[in-house]
N, C-alpha and C. Protein backbone atom coordinates (compact mmCIF):
# COMPACT_ATOMS: atom_id res chain seq x y z
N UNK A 1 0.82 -1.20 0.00
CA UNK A 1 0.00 0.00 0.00
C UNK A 1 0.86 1.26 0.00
N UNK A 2 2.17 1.10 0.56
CA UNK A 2 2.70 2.44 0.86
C UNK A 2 3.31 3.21 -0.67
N UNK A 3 3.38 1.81 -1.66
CA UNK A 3 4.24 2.38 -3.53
C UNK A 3 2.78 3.17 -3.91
N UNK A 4 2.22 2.70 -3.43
CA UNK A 4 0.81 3.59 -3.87
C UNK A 4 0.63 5.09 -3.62
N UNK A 5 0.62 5.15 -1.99
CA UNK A 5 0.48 6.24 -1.56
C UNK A 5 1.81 7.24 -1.88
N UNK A 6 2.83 6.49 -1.83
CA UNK A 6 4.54 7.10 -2.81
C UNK A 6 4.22 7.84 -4.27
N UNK A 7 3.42 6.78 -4.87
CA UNK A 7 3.32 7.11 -5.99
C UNK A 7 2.47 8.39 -6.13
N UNK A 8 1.68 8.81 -5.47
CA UNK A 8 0.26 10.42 -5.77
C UNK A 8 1.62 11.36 -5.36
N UNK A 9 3.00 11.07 -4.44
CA UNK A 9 3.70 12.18 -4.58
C UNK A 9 4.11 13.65 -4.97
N UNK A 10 4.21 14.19 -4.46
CA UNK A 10 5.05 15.46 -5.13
C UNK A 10 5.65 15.27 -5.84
N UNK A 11 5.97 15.21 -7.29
CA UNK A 11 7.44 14.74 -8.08
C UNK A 11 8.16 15.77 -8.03
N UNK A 12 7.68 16.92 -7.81
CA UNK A 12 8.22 18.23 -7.99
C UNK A 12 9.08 18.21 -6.23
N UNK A 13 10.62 18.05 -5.83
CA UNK A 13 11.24 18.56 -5.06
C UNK A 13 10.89 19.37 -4.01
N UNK A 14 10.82 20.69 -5.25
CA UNK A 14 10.36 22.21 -4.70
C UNK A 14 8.60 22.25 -4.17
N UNK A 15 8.06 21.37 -4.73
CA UNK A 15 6.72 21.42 -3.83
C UNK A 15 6.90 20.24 -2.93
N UNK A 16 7.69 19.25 -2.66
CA UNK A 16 7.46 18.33 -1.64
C UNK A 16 8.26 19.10 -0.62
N UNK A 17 9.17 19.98 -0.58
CA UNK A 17 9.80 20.54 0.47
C UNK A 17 8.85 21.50 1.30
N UNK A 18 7.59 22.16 0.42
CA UNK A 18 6.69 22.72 1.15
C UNK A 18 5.66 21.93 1.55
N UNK A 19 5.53 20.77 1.78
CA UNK A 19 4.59 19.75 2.29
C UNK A 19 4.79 19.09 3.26
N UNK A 20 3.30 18.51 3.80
CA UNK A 20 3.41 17.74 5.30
C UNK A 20 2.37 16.88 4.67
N UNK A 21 2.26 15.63 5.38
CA UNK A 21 1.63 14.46 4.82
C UNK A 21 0.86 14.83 6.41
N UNK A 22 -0.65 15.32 6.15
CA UNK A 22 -1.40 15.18 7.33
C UNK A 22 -2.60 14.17 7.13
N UNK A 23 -2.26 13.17 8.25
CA UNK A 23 -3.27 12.19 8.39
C UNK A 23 -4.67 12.87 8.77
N UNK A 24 -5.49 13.02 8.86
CA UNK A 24 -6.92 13.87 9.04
C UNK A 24 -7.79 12.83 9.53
N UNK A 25 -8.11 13.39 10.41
CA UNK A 25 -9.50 12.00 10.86
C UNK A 25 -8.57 10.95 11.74
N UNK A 26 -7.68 11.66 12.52
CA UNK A 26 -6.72 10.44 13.70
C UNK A 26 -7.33 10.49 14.67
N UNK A 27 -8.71 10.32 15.09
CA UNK A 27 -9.20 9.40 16.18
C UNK A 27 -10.03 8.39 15.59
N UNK A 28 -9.66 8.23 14.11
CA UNK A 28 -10.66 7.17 13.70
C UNK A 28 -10.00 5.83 12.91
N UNK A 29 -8.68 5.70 14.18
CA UNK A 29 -7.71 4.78 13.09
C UNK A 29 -7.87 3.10 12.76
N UNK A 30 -9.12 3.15 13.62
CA UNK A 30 -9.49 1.84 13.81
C UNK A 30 -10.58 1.37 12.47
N UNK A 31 -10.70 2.43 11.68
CA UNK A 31 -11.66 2.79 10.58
C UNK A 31 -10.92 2.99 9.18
N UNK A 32 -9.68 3.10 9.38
CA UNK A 32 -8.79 3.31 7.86
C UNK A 32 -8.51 2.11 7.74
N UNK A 33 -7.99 1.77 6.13
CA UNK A 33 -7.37 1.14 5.35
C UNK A 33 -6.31 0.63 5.16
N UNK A 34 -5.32 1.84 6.25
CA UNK A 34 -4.50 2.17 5.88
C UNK A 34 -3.58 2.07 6.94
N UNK A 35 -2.27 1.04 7.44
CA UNK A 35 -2.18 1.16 8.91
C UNK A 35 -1.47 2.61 8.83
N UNK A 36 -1.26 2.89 10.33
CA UNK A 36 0.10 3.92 10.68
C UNK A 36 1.48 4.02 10.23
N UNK A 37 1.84 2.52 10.18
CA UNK A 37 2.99 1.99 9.58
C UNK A 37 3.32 2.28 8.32
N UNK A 38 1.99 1.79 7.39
CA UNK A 38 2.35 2.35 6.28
C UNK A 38 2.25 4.06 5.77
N UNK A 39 1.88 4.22 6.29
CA UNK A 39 1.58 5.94 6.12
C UNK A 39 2.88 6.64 6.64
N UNK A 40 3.62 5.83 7.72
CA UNK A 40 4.83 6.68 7.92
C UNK A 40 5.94 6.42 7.05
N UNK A 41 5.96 4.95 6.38
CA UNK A 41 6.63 4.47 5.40
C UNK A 41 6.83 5.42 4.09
N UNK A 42 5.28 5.51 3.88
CA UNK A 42 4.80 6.15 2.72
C UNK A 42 5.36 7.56 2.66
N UNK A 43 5.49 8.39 3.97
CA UNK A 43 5.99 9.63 4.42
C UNK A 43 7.06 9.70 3.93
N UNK A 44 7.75 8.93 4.37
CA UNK A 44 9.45 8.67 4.62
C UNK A 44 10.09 8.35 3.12
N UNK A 45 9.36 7.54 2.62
CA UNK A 45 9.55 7.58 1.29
C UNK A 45 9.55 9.08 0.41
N UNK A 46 8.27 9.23 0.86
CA UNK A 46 8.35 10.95 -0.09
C UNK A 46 9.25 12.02 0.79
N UNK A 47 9.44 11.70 1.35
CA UNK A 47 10.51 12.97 2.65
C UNK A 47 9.66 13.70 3.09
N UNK A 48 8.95 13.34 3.35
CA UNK A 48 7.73 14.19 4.22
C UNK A 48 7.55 13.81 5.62
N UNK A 49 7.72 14.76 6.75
CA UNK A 49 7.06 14.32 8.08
C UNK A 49 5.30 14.23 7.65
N UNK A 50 4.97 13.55 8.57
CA UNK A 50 3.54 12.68 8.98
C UNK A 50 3.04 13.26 10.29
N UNK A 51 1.96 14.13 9.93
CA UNK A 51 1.70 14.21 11.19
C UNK A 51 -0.15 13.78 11.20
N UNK A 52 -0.14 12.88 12.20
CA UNK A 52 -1.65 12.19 12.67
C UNK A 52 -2.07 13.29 13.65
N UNK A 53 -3.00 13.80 12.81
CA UNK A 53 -4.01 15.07 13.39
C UNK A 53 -5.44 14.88 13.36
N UNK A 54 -6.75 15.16 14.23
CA UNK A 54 -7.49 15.08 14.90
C UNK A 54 -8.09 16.64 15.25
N UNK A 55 -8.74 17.54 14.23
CA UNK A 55 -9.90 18.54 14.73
C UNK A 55 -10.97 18.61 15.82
N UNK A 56 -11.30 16.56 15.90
CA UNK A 56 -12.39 16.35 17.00
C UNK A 56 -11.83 16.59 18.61
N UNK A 57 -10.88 15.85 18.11
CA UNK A 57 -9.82 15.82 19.69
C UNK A 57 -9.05 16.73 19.79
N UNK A 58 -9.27 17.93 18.53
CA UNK A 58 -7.91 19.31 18.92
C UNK A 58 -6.34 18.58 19.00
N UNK A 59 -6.21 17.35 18.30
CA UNK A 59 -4.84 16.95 18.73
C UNK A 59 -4.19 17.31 17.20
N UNK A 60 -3.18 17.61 17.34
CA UNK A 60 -2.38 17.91 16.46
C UNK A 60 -2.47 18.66 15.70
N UNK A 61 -3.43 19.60 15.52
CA UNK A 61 -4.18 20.44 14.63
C UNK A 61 -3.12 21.29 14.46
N UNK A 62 -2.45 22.17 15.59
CA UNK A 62 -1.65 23.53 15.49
C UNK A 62 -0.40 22.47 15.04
N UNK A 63 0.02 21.20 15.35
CA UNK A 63 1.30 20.97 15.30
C UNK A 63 1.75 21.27 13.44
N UNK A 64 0.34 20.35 12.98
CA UNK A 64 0.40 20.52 11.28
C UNK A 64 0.91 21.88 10.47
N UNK A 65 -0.09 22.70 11.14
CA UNK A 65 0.16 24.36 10.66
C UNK A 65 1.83 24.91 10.86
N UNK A 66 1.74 24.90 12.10
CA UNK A 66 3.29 24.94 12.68
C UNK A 66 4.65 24.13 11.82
N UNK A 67 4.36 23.10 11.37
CA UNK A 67 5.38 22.29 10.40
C UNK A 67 5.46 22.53 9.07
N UNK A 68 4.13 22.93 8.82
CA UNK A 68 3.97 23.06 6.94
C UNK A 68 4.72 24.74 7.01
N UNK A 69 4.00 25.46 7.83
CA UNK A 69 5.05 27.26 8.17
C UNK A 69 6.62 27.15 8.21
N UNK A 70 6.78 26.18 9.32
CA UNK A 70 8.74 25.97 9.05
C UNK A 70 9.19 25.39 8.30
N UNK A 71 8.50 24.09 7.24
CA UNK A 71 8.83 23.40 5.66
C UNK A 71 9.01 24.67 4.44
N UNK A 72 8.08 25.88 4.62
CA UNK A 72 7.84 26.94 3.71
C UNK A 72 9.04 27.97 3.82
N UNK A 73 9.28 28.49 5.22
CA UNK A 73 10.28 28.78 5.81
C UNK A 73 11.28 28.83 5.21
N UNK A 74 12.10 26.96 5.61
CA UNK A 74 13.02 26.66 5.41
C UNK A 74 13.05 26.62 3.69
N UNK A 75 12.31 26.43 2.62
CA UNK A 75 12.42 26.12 1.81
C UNK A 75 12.55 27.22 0.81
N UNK A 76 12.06 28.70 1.48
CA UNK A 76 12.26 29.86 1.04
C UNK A 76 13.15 30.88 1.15
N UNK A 77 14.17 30.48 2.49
CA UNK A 77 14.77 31.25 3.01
C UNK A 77 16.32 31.56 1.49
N UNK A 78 17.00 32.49 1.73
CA UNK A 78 17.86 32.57 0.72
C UNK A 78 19.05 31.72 1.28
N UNK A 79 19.93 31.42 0.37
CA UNK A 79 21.32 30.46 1.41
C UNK A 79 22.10 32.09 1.93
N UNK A 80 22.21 31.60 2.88
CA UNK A 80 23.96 32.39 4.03
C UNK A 80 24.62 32.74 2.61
N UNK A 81 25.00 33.94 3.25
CA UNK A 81 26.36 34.50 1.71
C UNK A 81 27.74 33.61 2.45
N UNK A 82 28.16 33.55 1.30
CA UNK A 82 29.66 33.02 1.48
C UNK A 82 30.23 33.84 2.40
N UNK A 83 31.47 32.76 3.38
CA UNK A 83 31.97 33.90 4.64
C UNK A 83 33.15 34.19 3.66
């Protein structure tokens, strides 16, 4: 399952560096398809952190926002001038 979920990827670098793989609906894991395992696989494969977030339970909600802001961040910032 996880060449699958690899495969809908970012092919584009420059847009997977601004991305977070957010699981949505993580108090209902007993209801996916899909284990945890593979979804972090699937992450890891595309270089993406994973974050299992939950609106019902308020869990992880700010962490998502907070990671995709420092992925954008980091991915925009200019390089250090040469010393």
């Amino acid at each position: 399952m996880s060449s699958e979920l690899s495969a809908s990827a970012p092919s584009c670098p420059e847009i997977a560096s601004r991305s977070v793989m957010c699981v949505n609906k993580g108090d209902l894991e007993e209801e996916r398809e899909v284990t945890d395992e593979e979804l972090l696989q699937a992450a890891d494969e595309m270089g993406l952190p994973c974050v299992f977030a939950s609106a019902k339970m308020n869990r992880n909600v700010e962490d998502v926002c907070h990671t995709l802001i420092r992925r954008i961040r980091e991915a925009t910032q200019p390089p250090p001038p040469p010393p």
